[in-house]
C-alpha atoms as a PDB file:
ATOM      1  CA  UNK A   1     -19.547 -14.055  22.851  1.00  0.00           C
ATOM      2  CA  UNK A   2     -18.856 -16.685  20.267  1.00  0.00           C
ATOM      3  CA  UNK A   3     -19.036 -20.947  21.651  1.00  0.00           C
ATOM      4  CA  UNK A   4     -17.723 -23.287  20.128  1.00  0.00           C
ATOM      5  CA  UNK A   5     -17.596 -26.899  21.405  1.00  0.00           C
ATOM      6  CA  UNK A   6     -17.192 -30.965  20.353  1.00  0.00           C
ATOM      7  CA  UNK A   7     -17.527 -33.500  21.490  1.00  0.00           C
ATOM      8  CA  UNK A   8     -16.481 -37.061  20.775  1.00  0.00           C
ATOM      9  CA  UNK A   9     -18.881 -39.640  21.714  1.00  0.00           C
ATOM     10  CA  UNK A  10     -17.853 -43.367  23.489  1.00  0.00           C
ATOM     11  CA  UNK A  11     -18.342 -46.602  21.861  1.00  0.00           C
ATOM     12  CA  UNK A  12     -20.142 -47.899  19.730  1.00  0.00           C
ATOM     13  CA  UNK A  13     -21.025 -44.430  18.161  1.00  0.00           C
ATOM     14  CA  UNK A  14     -17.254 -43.673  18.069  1.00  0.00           C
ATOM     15  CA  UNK A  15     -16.958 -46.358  15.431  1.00  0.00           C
ATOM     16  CA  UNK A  16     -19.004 -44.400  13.021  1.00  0.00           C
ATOM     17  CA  UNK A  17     -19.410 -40.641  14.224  1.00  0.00           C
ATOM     18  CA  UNK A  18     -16.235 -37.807  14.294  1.00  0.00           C
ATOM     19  CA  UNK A  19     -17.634 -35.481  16.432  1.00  0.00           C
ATOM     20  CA  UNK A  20     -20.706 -33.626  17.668  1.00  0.00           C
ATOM     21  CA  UNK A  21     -20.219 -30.066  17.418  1.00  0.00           C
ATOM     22  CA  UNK A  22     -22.548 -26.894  18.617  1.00  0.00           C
ATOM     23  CA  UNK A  23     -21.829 -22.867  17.210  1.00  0.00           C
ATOM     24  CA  UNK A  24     -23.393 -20.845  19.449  1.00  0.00           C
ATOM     25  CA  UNK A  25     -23.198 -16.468  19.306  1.00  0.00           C
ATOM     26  CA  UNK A  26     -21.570 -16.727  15.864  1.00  0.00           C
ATOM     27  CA  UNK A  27     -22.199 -13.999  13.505  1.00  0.00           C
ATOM     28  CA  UNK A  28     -20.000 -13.918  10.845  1.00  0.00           C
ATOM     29  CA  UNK A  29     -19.296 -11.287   8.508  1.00  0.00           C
ATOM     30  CA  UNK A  30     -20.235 -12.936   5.515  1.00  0.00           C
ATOM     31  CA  UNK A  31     -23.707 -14.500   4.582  1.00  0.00           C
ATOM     32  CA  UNK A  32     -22.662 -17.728   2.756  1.00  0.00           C
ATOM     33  CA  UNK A  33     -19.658 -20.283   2.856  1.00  0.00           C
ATOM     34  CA  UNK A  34     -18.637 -22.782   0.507  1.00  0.00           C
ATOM     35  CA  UNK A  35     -18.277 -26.442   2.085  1.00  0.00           C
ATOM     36  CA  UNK A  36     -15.836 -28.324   0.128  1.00  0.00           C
ATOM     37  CA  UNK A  37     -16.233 -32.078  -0.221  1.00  0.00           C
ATOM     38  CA  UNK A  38     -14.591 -34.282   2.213  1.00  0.00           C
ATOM     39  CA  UNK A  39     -16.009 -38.299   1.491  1.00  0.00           C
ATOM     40  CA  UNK A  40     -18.269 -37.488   4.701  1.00  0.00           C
ATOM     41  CA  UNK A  41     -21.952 -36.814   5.301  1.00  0.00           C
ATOM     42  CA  UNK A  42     -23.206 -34.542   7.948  1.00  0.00           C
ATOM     43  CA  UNK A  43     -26.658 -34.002  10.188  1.00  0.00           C
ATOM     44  CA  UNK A  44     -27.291 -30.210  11.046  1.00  0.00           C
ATOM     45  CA  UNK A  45     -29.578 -28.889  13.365  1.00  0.00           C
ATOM     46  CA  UNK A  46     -30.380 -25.240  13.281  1.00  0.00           C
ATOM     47  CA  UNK A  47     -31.176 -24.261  17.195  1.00  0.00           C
ATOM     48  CA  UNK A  48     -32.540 -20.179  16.497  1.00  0.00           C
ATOM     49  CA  UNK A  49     -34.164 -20.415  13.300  1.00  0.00           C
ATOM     50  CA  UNK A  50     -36.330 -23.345  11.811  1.00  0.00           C
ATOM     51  CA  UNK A  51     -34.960 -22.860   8.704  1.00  0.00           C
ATOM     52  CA  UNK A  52     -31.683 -23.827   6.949  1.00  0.00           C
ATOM     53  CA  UNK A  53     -30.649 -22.402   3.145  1.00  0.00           C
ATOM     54  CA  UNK A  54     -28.658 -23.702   0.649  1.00  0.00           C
ATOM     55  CA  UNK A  55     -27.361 -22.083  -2.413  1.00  0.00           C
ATOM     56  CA  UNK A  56     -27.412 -22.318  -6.242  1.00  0.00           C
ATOM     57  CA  UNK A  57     -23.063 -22.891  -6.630  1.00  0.00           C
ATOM     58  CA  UNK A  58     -23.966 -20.458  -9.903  1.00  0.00           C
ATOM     59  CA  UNK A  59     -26.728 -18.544  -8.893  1.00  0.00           C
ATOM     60  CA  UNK A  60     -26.693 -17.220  -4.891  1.00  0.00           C
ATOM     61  CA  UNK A  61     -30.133 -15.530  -5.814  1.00  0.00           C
ATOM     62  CA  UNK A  62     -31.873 -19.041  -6.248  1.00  0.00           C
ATOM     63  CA  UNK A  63     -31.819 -21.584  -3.099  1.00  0.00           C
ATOM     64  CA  UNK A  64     -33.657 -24.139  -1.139  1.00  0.00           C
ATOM     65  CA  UNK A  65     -35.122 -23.892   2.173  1.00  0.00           C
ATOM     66  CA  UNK A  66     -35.456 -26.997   4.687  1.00  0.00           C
ATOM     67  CA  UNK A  67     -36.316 -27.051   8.082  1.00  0.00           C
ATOM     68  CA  UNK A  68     -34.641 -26.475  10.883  1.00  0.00           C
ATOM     69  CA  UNK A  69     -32.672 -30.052  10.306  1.00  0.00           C
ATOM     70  CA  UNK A  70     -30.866 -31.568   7.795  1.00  0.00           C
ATOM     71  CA  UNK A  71     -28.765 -34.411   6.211  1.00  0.00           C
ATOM     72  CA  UNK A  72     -26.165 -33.544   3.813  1.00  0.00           C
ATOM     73  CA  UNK A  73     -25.082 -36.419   1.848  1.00  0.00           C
ATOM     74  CA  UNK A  74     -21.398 -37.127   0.762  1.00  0.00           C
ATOM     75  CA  UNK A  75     -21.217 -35.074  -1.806  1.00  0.00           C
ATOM     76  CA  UNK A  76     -18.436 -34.848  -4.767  1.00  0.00           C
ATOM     77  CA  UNK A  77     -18.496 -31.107  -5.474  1.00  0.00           C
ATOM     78  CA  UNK A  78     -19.367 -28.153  -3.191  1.00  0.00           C
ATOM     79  CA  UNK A  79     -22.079 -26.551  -1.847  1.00  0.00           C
ATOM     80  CA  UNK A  80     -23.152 -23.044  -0.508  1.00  0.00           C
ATOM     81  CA  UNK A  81     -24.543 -22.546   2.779  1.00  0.00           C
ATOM     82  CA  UNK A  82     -25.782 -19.428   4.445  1.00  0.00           C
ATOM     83  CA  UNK A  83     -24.357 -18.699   7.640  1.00  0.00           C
ATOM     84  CA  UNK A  84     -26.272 -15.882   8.395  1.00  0.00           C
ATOM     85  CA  UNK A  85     -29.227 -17.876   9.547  1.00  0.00           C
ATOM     86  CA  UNK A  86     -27.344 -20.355  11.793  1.00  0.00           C
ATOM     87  CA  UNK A  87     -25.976 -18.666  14.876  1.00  0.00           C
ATOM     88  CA  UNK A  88     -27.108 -21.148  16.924  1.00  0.00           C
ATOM     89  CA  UNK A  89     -26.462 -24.886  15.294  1.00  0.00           C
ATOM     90  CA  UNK A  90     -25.879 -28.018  16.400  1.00  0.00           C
ATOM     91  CA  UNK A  91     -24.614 -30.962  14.322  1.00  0.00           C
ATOM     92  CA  UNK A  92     -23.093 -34.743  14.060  1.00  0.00           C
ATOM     93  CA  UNK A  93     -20.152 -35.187  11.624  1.00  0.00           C
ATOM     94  CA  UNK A  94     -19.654 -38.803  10.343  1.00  0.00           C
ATOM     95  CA  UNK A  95     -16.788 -40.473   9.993  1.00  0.00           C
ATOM     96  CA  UNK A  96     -16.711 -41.414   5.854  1.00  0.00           C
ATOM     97  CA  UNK A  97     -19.016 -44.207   5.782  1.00  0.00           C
ATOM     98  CA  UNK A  98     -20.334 -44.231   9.034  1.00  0.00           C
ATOM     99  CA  UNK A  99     -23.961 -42.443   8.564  1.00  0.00           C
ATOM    100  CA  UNK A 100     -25.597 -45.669   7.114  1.00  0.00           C
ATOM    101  CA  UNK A 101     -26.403 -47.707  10.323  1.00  0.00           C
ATOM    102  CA  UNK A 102     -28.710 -44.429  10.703  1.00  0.00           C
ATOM    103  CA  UNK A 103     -30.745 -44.148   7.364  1.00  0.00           C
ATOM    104  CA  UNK A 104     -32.685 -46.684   6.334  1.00  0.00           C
ATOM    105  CA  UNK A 105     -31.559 -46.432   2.700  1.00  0.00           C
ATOM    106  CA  UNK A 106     -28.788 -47.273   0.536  1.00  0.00           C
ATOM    107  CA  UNK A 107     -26.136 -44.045   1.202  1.00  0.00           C
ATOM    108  CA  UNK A 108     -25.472 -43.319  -2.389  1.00  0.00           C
ATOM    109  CA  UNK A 109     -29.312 -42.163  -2.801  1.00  0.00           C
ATOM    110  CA  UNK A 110     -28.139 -39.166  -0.825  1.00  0.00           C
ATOM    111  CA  UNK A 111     -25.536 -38.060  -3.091  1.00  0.00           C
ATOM    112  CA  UNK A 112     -24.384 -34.609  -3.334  1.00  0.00           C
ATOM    113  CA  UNK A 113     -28.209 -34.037  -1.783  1.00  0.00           C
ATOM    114  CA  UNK A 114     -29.679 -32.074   1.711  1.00  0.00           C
ATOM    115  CA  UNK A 115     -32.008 -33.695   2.460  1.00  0.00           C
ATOM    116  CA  UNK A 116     -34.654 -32.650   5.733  1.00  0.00           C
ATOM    117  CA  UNK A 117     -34.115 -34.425   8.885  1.00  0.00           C
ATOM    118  CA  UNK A 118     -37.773 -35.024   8.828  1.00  0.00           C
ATOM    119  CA  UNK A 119     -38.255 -36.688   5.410  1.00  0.00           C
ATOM    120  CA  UNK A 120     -35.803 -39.323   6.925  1.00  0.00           C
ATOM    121  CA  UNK A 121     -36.917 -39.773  10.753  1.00  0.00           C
ATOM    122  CA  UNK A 122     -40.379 -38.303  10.350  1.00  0.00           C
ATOM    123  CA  UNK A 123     -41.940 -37.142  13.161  1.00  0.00           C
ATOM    124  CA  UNK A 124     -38.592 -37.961  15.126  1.00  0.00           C
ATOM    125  CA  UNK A 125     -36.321 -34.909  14.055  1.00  0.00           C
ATOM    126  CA  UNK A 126     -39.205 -32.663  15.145  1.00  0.00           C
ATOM    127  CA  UNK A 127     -39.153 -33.833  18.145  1.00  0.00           C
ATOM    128  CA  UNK A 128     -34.800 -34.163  18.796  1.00  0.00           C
ATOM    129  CA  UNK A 129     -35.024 -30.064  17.749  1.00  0.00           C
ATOM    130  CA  UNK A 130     -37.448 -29.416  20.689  1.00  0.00           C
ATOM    131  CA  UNK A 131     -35.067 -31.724  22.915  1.00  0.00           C
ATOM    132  CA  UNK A 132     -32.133 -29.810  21.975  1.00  0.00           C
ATOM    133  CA  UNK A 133     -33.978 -26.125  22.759  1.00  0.00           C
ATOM    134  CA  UNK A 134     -34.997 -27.143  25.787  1.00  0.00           C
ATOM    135  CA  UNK A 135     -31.485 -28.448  27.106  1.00  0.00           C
ATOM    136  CA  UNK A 136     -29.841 -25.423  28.808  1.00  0.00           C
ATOM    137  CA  UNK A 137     -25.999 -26.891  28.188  1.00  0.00           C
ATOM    138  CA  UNK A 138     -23.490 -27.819  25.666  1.00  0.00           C
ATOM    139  CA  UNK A 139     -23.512 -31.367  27.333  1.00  0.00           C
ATOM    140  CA  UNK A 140     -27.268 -31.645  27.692  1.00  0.00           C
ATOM    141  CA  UNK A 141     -27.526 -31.110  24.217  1.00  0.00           C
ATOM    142  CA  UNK A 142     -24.858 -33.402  23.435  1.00  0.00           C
ATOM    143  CA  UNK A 143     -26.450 -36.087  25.439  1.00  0.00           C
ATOM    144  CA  UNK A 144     -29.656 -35.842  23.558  1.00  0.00           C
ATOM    145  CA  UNK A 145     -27.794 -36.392  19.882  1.00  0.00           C
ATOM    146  CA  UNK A 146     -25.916 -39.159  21.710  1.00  0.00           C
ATOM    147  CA  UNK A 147     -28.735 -41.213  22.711  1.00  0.00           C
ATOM    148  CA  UNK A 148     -31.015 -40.673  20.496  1.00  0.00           C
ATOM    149  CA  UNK A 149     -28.301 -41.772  17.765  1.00  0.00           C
ATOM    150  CA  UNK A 150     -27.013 -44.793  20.186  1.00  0.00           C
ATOM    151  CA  UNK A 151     -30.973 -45.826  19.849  1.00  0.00           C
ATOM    152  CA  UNK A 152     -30.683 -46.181  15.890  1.00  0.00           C
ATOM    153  CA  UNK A 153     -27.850 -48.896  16.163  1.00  0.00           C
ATOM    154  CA  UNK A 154     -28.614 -52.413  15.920  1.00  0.00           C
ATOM    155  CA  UNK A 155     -26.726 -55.724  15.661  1.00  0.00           C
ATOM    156  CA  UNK A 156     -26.715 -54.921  11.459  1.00  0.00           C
ATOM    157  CA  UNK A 157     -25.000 -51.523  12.186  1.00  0.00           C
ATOM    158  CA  UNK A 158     -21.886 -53.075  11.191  1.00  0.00           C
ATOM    159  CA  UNK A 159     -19.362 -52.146   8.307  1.00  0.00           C
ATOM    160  CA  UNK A 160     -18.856 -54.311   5.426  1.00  0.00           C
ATOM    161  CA  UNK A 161     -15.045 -55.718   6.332  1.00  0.00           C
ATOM    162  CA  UNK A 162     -13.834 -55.247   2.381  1.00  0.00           C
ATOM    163  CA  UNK A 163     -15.555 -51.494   2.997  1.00  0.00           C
ATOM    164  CA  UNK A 164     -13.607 -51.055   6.812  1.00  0.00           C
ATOM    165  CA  UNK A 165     -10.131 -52.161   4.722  1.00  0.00           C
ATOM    166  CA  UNK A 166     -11.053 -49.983   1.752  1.00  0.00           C
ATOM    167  CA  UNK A 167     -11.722 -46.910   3.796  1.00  0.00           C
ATOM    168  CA  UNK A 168      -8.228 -47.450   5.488  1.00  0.00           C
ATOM    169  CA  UNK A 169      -5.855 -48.049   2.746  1.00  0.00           C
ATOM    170  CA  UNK A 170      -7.738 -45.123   0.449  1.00  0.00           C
ATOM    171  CA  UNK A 171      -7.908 -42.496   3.780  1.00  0.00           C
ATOM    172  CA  UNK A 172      -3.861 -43.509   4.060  1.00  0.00           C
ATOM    173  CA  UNK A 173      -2.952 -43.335   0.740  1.00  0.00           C
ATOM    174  CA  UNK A 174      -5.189 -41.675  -1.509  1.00  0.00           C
ATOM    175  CA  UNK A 175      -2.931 -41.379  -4.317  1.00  0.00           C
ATOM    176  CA  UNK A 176      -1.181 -44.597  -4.167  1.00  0.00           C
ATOM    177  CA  UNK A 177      -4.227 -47.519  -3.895  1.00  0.00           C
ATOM    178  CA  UNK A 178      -5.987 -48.170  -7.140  1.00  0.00           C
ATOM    179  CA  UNK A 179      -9.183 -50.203  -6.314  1.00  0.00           C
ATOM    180  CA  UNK A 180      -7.292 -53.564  -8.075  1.00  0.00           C
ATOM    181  CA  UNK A 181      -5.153 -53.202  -5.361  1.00  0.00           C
ATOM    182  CA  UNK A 182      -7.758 -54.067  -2.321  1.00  0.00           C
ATOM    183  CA  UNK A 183      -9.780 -56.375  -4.796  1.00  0.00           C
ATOM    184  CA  UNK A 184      -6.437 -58.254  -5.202  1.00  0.00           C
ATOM    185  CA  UNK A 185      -6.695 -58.596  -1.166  1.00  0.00           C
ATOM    186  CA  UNK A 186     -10.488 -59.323  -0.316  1.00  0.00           C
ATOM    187  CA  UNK A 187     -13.042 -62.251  -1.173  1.00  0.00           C
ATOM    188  CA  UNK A 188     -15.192 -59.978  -3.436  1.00  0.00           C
ATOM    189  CA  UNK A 189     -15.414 -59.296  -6.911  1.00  0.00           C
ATOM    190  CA  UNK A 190     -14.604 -55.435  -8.160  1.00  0.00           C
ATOM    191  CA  UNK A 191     -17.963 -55.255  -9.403  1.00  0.00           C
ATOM    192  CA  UNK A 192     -19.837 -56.143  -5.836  1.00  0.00           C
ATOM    193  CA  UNK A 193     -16.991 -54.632  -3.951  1.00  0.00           C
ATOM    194  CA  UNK A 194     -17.964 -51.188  -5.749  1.00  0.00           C
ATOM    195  CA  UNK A 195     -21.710 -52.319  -4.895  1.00  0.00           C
ATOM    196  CA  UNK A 196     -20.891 -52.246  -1.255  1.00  0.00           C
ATOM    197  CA  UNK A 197     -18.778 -49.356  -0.861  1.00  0.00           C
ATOM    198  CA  UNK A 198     -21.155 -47.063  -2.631  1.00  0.00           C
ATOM    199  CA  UNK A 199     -24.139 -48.234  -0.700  1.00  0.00           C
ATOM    200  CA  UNK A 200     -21.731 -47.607   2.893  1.00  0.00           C
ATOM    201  CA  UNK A 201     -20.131 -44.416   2.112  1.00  0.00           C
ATOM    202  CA  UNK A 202     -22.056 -43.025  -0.922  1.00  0.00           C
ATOM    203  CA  UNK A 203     -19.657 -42.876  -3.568  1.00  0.00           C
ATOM    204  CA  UNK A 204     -17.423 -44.802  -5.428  1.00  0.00           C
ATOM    205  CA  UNK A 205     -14.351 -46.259  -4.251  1.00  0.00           C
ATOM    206  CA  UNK A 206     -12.212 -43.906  -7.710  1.00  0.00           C
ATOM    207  CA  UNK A 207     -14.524 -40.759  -6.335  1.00  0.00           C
ATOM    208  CA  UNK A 208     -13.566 -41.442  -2.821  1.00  0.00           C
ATOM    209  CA  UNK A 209     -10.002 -41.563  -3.349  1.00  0.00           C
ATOM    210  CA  UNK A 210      -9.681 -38.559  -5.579  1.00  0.00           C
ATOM    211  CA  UNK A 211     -11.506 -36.490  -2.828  1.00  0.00           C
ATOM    212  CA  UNK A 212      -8.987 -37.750   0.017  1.00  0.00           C
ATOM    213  CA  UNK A 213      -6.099 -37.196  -2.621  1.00  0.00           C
ATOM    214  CA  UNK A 214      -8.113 -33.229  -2.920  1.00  0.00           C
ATOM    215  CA  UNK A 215      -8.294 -33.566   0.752  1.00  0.00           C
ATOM    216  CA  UNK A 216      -4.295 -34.324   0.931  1.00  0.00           C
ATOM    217  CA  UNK A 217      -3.826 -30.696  -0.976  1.00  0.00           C
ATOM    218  CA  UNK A 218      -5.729 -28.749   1.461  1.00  0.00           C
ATOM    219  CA  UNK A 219      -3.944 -30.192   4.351  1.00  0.00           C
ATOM    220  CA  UNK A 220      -0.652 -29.752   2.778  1.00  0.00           C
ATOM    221  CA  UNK A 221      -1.199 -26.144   1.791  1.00  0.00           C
ATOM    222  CA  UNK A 222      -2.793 -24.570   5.009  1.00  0.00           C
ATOM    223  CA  UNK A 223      -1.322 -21.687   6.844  1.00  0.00           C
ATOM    224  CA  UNK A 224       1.330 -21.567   4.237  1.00  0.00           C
ATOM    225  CA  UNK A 225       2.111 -18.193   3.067  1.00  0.00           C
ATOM    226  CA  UNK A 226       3.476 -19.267  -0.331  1.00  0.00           C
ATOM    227  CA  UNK A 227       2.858 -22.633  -2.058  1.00  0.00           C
ATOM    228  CA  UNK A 228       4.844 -24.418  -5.105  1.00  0.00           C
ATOM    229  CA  UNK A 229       2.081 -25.867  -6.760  1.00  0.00           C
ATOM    230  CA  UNK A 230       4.082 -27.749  -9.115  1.00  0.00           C
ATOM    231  CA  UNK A 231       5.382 -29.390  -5.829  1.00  0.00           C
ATOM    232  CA  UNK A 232       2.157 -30.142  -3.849  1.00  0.00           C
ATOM    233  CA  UNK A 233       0.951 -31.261  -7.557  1.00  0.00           C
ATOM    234  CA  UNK A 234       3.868 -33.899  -7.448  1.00  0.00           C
ATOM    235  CA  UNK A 235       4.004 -35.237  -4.327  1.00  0.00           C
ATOM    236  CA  UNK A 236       0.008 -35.386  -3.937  1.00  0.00           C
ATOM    237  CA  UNK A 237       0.133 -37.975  -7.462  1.00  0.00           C
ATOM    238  CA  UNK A 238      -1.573 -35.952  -9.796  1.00  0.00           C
ATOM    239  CA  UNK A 239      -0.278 -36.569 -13.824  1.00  0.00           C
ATOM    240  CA  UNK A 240       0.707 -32.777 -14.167  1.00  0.00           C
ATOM    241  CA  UNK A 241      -0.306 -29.489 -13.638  1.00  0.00           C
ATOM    242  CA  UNK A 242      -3.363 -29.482 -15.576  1.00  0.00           C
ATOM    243  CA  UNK A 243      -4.678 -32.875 -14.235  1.00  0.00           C
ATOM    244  CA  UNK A 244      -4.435 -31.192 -10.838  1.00  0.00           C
ATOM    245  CA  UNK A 245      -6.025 -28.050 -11.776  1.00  0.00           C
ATOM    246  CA  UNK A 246      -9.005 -29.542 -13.437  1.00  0.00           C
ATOM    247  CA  UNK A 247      -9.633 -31.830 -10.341  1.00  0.00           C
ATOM    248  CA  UNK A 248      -9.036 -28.994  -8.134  1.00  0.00           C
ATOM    249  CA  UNK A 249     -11.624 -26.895 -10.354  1.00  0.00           C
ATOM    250  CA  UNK A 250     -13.862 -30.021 -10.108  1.00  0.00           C
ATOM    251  CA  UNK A 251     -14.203 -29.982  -6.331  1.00  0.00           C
ATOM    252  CA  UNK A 252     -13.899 -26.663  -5.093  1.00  0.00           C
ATOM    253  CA  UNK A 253     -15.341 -24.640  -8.021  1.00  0.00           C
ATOM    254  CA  UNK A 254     -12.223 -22.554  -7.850  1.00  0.00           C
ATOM    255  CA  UNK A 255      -8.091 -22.405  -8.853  1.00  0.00           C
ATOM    256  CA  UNK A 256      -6.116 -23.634  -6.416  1.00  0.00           C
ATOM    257  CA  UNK A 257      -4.808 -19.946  -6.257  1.00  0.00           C
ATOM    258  CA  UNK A 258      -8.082 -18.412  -5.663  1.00  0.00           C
ATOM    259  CA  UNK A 259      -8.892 -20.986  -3.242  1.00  0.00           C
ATOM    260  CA  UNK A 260      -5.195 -20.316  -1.537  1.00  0.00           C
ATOM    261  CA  UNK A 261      -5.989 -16.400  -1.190  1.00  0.00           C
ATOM    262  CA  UNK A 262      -9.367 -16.791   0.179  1.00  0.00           C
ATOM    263  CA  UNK A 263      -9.301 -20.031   2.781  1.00  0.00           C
ATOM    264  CA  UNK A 264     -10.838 -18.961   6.047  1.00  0.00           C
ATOM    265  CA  UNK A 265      -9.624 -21.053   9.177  1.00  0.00           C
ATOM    266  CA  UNK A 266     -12.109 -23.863   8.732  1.00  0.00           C
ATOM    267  CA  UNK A 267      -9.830 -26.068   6.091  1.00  0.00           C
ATOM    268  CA  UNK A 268     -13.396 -27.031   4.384  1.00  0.00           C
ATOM    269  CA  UNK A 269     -15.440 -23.636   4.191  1.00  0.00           C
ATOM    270  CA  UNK A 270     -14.252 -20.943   2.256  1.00  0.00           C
ATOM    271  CA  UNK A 271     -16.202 -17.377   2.703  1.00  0.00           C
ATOM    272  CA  UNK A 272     -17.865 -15.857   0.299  1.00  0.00           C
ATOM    273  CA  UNK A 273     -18.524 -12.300  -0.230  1.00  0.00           C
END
């Protein structure tokens, strides 16, 4: 039988962490999925198999192996997974920049990268996996992410305040705040302001916003049986048709119609095959 389970951890992780999730018993029907980009990063932890794959977007023959944990950067096109491998995964998804405090590097080095947990924490992500197979329970398990994370944050583990109202005004209106418009409001310059928000969340502030305004699409068309995409095109702030296509294309790898006939339930990972 199939588990699935989050969990939302307390302050001061809350301030930079979504959720913690777990999959336990899965076994889908389909080998690979394709995670669409969301301005987030997330840490995976495979709890069967010490291994994790990730696909060629062109090629599914070719792919890398890591070990049993990873980071996935914020990425600004897709990427392939193989879900055969994980049915027994555990993993932390960050709120858009919110992984930094926990990575001792500038965020936008892990750009549309996976990365192994162990290149990161060393010898430390070896030893969170055993942790995590040892504890018996959803909530053990979640415990063990939550303090080993609430270890990592220090009196520096604090957001950049032009990033905090950046993040705000793009996540609220994606299609409507040009970055002159929070310059015009904060004590930085565009050039540093683009400095620190790439360092924070790993990508520009113009690719952030034209992922959330992506983001706004996939919202706006899920569980509907028929779409007017001249409509969604509209409203969502795109020039025309074309400009939305393309930037569609330029995320998902896919039409907008091809993506519409094959979502799964998971609004970010479409199955393939």
């Amino acid at each position: 039988m199939a588990l699935f389970r989050v969990y939302k951890p307390q302050p001061p992780l809350s301030a930079f962490i979504h959720i913690f999730w777990l999959y336990k018993g899965y076994h889908p029907s389909h080998e690979m999925e394709r995670v669409l980009p969301d301005g987030s990063m997330e840490l995976v932890i495979n709890l069967e198999d010490d291994l994790i794959k990730v696909y060629d977007q062109e090629n599914h023959d070719r792919f890398k192996s890591f070990r049993g944990s990873l980071i996935s950067g914020p990425h600004s096109d897709f990427a392939v997974i193989d879900t055969a491998c994980q049915a027994s995964t555990i993993g932390v998804h960050f709120k858009p920049g919110g992984a930094f405090p926990f990575f001792k590097l500038p965020v936008n080095e892990l750009r549309n990268e996976h990365v192994s947990l162990d290149t990161l924490w060393g010898a430390k992500a070896t030893d969170i996996r055993e942790q995590l197979l040892e504890a018996e329970t959803p909530v053990a398990k979640f415990r063990i992410l939550e303090h080993c994370l609430v270890e990592m944050i220090t009196k520096d583990s604090v957001h950049h305040p032009a990033v905090v109202f950046a993040l705000k005004k793009f996540q609220a209106f994606p299609h409507q705040r040009k970055i002159a418009d929070v310059t015009e409001q904060i004590s930085l310059s565009s050039r540093r302001f683009i400095q620190v928000f790439k360092e924070e969340v790993g990508l520009t502030p113009k690719q952030f916003t034209r992922i959330q305004r992506f983001q706004n699409v996939l919202r706006l068309i899920k569980g509907e049986k028929q779409v007017d995409w001249t409509d969604i095109a509209f409203n969502c702030g795109y020039y025309d048709q074309a400009h939305f296509i393309r930037d569609f294309q330029s995320f998902s790898g896919l039409s907008p119609t091809t993506y519409h006939s094959h979502q799964g339930k998971q609004q970010n990972h479409v199955p393939l095959g």
